[in-house]
PDB file of N, CA and C in Angstrom:
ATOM      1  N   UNK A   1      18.891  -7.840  -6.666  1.00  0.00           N
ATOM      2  CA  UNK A   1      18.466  -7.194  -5.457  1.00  0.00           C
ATOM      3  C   UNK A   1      18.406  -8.256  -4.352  1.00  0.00           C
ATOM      4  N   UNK A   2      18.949  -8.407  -2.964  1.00  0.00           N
ATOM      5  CA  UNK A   2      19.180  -8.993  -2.467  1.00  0.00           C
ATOM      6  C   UNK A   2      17.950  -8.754  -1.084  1.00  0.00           C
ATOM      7  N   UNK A   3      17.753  -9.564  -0.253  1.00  0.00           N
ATOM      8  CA  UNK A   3      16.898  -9.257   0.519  1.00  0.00           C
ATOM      9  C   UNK A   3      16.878  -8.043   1.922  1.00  0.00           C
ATOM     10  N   UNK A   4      17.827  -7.875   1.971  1.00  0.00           N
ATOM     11  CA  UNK A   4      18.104  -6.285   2.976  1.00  0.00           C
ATOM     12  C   UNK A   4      17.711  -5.151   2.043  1.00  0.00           C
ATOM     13  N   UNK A   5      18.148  -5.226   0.324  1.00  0.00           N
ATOM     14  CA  UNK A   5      17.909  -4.206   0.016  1.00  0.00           C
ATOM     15  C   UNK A   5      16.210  -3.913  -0.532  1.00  0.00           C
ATOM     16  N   UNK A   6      15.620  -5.319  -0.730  1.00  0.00           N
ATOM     17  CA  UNK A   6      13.893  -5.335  -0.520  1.00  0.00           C
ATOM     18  C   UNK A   6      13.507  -4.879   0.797  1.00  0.00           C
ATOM     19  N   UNK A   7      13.751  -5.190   1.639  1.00  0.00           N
ATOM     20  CA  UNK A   7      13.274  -5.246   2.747  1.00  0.00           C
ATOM     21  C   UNK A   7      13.060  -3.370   3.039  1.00  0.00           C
ATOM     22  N   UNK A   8      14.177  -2.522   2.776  1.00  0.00           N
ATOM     23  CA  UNK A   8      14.472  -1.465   2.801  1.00  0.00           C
ATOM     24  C   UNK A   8      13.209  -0.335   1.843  1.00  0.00           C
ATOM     25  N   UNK A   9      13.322  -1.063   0.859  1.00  0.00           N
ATOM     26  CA  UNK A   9      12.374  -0.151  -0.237  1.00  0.00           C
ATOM     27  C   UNK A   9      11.039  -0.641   0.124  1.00  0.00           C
ATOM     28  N   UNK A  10      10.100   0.779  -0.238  1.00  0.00           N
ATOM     29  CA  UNK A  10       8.733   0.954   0.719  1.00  0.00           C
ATOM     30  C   UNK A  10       8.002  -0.165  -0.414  1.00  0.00           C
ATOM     31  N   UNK A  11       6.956  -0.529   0.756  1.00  0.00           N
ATOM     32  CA  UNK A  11       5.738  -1.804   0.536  1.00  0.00           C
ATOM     33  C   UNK A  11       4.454  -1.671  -0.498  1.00  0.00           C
ATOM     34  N   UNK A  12       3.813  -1.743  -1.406  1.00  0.00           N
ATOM     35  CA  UNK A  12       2.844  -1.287  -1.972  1.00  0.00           C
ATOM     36  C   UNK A  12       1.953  -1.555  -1.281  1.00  0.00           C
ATOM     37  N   UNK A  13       0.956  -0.543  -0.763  1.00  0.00           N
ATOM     38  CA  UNK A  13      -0.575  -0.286  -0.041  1.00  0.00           C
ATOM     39  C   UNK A  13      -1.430  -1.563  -0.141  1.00  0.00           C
ATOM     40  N   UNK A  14      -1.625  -2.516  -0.920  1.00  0.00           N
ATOM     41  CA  UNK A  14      -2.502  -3.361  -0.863  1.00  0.00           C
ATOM     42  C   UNK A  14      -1.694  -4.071  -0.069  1.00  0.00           C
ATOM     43  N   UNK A  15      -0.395  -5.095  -0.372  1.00  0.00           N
ATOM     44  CA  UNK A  15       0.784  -5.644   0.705  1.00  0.00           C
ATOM     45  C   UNK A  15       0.430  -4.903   2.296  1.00  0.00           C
ATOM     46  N   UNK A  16       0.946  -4.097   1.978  1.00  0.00           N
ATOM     47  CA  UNK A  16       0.606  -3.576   3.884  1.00  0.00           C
ATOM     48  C   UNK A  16      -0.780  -3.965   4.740  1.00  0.00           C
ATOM     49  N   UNK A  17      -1.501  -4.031   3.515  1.00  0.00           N
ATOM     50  CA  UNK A  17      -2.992  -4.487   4.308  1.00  0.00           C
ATOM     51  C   UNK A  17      -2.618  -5.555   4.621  1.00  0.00           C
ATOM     52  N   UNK A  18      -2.584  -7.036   3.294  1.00  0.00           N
ATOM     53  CA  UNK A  18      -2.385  -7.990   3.788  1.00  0.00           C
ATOM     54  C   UNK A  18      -1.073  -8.264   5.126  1.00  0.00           C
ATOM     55  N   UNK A  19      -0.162  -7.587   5.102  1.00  0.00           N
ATOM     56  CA  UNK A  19       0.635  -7.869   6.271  1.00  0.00           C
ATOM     57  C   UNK A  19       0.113  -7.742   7.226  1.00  0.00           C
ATOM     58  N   UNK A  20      -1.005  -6.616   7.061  1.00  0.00           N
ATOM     59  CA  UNK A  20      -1.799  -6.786   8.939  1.00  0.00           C
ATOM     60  C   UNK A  20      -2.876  -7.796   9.005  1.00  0.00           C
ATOM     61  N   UNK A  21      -2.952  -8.137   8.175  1.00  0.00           N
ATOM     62  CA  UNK A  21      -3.633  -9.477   8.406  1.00  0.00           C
ATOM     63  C   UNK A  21      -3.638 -10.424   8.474  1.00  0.00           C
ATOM     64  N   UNK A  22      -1.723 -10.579   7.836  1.00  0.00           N
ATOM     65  CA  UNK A  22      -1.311 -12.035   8.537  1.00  0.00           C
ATOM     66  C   UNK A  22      -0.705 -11.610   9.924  1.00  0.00           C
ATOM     67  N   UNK A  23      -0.653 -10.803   9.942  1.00  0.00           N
ATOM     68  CA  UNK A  23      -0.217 -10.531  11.422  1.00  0.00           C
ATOM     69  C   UNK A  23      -1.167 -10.961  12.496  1.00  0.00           C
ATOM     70  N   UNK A  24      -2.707 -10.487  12.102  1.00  0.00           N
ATOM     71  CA  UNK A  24      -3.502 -10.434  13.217  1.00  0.00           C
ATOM     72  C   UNK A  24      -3.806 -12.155  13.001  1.00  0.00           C
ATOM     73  N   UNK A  25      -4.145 -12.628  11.774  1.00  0.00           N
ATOM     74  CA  UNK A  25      -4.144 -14.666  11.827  1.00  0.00           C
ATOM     75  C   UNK A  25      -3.087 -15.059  12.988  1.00  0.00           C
ATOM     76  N   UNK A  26      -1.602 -14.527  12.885  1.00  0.00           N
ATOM     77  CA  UNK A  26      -0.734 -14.766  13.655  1.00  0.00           C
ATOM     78  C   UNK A  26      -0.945 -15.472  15.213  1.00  0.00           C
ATOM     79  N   UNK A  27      -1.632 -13.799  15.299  1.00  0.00           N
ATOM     80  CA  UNK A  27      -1.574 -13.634  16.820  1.00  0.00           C
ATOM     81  C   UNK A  27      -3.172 -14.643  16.996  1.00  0.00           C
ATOM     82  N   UNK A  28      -3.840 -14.420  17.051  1.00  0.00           N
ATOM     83  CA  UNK A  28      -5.483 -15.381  16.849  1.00  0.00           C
ATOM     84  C   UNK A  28      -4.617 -16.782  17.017  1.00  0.00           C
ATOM     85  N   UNK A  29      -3.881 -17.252  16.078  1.00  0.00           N
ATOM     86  CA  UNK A  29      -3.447 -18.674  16.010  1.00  0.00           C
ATOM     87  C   UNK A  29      -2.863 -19.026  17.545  1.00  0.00           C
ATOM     88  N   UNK A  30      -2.031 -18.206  17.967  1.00  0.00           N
ATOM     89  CA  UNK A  30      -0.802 -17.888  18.702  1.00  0.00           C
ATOM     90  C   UNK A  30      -1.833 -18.086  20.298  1.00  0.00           C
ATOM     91  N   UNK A  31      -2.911 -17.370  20.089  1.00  0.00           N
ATOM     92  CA  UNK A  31      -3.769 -17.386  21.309  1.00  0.00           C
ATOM     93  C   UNK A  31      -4.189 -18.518  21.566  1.00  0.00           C
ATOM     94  N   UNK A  32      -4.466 -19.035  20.255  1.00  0.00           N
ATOM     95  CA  UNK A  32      -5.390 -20.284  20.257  1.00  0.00           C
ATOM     96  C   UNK A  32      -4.457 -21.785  21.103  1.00  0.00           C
ATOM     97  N   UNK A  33      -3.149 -21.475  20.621  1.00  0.00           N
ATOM     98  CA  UNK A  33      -2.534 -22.952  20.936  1.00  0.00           C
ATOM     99  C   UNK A  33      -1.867 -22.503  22.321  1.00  0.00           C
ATOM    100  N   UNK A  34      -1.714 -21.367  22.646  1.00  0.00           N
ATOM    101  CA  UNK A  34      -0.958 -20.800  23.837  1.00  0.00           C
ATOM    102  C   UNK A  34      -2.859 -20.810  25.130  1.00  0.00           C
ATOM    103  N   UNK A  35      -3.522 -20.839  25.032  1.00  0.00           N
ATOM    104  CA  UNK A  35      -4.755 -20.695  25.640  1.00  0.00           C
ATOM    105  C   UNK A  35      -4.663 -21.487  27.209  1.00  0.00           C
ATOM    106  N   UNK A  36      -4.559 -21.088  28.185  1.00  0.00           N
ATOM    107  CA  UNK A  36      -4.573 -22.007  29.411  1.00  0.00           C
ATOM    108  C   UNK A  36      -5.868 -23.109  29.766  1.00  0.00           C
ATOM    109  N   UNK A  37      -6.625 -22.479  29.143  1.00  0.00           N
ATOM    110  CA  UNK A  37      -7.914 -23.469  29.442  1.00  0.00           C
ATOM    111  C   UNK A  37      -7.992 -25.028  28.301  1.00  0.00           C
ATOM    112  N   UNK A  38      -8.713 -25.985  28.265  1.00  0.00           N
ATOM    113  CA  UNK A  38      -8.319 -27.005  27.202  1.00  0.00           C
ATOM    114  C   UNK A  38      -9.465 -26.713  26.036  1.00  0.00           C
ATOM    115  N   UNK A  39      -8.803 -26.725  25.080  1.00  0.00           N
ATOM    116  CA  UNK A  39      -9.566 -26.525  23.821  1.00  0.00           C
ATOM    117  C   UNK A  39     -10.106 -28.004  23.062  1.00  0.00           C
ATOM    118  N   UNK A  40     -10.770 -27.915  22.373  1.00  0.00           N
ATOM    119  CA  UNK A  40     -10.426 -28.967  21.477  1.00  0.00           C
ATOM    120  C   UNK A  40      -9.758 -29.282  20.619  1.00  0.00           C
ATOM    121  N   UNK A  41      -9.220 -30.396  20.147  1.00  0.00           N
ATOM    122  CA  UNK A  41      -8.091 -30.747  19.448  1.00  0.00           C
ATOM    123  C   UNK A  41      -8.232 -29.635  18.022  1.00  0.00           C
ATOM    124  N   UNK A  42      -9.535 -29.962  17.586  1.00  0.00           N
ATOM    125  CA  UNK A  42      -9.667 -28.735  16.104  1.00  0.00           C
ATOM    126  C   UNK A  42      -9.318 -27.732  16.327  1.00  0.00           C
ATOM    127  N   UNK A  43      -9.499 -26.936  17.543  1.00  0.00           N
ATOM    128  CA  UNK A  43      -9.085 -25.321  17.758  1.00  0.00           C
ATOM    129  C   UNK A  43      -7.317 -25.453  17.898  1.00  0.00           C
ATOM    130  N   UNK A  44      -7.066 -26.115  18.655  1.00  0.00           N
ATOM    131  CA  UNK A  44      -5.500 -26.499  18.751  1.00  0.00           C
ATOM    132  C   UNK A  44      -5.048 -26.126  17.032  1.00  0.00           C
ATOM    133  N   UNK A  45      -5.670 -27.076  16.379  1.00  0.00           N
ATOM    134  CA  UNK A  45      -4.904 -27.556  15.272  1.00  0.00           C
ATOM    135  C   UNK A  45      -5.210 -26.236  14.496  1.00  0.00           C
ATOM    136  N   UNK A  46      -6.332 -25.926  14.488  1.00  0.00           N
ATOM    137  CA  UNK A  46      -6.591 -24.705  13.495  1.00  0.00           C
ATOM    138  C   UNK A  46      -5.585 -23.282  13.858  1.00  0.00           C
ATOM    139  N   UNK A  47      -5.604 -23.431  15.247  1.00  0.00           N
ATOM    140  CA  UNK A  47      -4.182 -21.885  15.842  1.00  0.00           C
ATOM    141  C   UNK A  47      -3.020 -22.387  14.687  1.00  0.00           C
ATOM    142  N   UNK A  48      -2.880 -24.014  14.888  1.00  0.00           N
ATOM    143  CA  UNK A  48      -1.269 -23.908  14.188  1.00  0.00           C
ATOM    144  C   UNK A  48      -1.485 -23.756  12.753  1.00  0.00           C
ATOM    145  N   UNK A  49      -2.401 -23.786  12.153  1.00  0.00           N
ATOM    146  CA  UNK A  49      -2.636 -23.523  10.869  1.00  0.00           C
ATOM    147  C   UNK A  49      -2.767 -21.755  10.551  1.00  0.00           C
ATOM    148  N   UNK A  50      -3.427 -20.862  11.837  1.00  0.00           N
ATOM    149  CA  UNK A  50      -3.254 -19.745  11.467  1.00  0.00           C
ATOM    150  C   UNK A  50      -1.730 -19.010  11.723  1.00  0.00           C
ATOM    151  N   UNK A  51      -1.143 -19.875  12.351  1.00  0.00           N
ATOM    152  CA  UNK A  51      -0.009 -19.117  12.685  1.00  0.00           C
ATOM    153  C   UNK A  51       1.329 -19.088  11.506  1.00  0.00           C
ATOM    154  N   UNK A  52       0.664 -20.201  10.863  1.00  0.00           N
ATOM    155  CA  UNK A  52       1.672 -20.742   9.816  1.00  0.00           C
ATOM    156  C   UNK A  52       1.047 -19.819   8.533  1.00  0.00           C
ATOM    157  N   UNK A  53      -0.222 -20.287   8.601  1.00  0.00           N
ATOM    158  CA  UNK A  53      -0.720 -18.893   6.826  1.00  0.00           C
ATOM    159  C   UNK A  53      -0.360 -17.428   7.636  1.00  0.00           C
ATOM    160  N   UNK A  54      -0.776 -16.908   9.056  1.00  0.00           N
ATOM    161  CA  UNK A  54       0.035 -15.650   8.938  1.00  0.00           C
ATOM    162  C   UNK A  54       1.298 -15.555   8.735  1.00  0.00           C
ATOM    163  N   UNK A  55       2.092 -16.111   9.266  1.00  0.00           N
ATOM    164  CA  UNK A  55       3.763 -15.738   9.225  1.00  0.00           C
ATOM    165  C   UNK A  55       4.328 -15.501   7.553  1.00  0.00           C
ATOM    166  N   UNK A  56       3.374 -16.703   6.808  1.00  0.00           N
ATOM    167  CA  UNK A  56       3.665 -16.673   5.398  1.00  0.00           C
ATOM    168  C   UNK A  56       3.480 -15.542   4.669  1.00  0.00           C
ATOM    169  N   UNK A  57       1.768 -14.720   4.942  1.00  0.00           N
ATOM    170  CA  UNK A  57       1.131 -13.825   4.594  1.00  0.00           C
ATOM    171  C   UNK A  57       2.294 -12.621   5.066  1.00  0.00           C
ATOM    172  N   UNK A  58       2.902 -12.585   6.175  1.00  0.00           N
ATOM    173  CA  UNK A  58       3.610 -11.512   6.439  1.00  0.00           C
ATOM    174  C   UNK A  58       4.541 -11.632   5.499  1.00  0.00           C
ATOM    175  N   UNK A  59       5.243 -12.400   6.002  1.00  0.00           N
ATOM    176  CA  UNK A  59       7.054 -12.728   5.319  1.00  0.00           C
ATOM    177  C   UNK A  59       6.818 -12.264   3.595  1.00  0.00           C
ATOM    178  N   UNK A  60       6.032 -12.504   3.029  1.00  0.00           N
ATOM    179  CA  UNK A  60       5.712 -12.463   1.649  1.00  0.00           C
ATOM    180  C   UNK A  60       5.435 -11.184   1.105  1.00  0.00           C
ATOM    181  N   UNK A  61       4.322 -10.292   2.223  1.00  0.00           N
ATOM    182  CA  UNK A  61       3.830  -9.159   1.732  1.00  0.00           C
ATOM    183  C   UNK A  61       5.399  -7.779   1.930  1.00  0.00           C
ATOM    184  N   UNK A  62       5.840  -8.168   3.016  1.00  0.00           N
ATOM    185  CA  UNK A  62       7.031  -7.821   3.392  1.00  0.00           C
ATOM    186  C   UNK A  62       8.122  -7.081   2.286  1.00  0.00           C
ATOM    187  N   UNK A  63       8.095  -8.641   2.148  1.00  0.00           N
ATOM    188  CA  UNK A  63       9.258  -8.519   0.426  1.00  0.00           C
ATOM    189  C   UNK A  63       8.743  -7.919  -0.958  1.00  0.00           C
ATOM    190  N   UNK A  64       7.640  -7.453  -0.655  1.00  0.00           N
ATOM    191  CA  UNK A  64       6.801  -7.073  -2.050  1.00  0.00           C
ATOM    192  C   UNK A  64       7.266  -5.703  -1.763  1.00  0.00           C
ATOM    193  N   UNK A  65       8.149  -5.185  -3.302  1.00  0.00           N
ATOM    194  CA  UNK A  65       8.236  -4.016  -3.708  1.00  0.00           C
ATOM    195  C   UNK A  65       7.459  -3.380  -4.101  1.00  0.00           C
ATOM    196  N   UNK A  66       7.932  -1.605  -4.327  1.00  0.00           N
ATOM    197  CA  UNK A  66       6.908  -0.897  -5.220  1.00  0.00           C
ATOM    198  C   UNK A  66       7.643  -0.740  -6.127  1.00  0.00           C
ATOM    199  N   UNK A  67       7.236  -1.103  -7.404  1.00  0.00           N
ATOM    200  CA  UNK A  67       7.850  -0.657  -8.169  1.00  0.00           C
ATOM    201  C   UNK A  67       8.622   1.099  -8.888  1.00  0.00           C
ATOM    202  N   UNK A  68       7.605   1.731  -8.266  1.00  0.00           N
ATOM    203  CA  UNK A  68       7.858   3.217  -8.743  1.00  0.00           C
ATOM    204  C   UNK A  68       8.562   3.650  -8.113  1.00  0.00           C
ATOM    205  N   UNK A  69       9.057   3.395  -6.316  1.00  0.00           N
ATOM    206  CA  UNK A  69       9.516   3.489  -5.856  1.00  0.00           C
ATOM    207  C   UNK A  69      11.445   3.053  -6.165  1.00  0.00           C
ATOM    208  N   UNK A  70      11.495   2.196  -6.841  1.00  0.00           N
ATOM    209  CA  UNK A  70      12.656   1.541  -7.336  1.00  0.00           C
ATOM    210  C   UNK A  70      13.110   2.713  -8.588  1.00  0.00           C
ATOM    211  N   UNK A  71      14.240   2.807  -8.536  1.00  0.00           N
ATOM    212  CA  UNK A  71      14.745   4.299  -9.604  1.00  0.00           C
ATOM    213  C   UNK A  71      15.027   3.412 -10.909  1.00  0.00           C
ATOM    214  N   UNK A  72      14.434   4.043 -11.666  1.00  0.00           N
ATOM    215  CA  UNK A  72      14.613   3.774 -13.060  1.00  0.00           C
ATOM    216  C   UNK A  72      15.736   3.658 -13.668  1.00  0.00           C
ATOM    217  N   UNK A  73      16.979   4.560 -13.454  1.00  0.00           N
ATOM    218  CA  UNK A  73      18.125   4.151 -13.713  1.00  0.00           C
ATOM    219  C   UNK A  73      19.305   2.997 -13.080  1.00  0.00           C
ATOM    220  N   UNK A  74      18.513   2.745 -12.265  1.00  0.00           N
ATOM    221  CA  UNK A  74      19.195   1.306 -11.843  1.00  0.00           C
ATOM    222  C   UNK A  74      18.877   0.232 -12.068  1.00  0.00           C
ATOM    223  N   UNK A  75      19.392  -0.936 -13.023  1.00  0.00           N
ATOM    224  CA  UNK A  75      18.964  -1.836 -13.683  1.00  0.00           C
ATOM    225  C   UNK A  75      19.171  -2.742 -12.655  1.00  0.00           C
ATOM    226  N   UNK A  76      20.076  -2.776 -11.627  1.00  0.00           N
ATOM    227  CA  UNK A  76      20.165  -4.038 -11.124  1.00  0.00           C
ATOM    228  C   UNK A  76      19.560  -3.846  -9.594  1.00  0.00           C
ATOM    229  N   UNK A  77      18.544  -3.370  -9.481  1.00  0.00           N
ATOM    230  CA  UNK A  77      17.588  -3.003  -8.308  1.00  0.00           C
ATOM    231  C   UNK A  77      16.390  -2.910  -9.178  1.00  0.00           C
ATOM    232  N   UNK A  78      16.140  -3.398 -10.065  1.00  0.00           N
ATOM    233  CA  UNK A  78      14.389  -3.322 -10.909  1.00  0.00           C
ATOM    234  C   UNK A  78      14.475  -5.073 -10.951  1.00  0.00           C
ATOM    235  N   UNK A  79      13.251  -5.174 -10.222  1.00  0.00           N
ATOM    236  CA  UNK A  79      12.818  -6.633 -10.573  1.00  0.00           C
ATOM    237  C   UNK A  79      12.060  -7.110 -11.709  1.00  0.00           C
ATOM    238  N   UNK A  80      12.636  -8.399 -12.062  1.00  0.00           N
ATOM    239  CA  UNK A  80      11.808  -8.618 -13.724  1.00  0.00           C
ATOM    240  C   UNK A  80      10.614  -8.965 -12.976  1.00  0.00           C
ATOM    241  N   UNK A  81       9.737  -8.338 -14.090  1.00  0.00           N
ATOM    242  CA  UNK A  81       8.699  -8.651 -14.652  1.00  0.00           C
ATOM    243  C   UNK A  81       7.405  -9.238 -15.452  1.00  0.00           C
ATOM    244  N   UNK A  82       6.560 -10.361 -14.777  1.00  0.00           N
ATOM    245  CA  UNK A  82       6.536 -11.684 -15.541  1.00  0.00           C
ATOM    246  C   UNK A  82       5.298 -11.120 -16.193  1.00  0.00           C
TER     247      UNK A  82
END
């Protein structure tokens, strides 16, 4: 299964949460280092740290299949299973 065709098949409900929540770290981070007024160096540094665990948190929850959703008769669209 290649990544267009993950990307395509629906997200499992707990994933979707976390995607909005690296989303919203995202944007928080995004404010933080984009901010016109001067921060301190820790707030600086901590935006680029949220912007980097959200993007991850997204990109990740993203690619998470459902499994039930994936048809049983297609072996080469079922992801193994550890």
């Amino acid at each position: 299964m290649n990544i267009i065709e993950r990307l395509q098949l629906p997200t499992p409900k707990l994933f979707q949460h976390i995607r909005t929540i690296g989303l919203v770290a995202a944007s928080i981070g995004g404010v933080l280092i984009a901010a016109p007024v001067v921060l301190p160096t820790l707030l600086v540094q901590l935006g680029g740290y949220l912007v980097v665990t959200g993007g991850v948190l997204t990109a990740v929850s993203q690619l998470t299949v459902d499994d039930d959703a994936v048809d049983e008769s297609d072996t080469t669209t079922r992801s193994h299973k550890i």
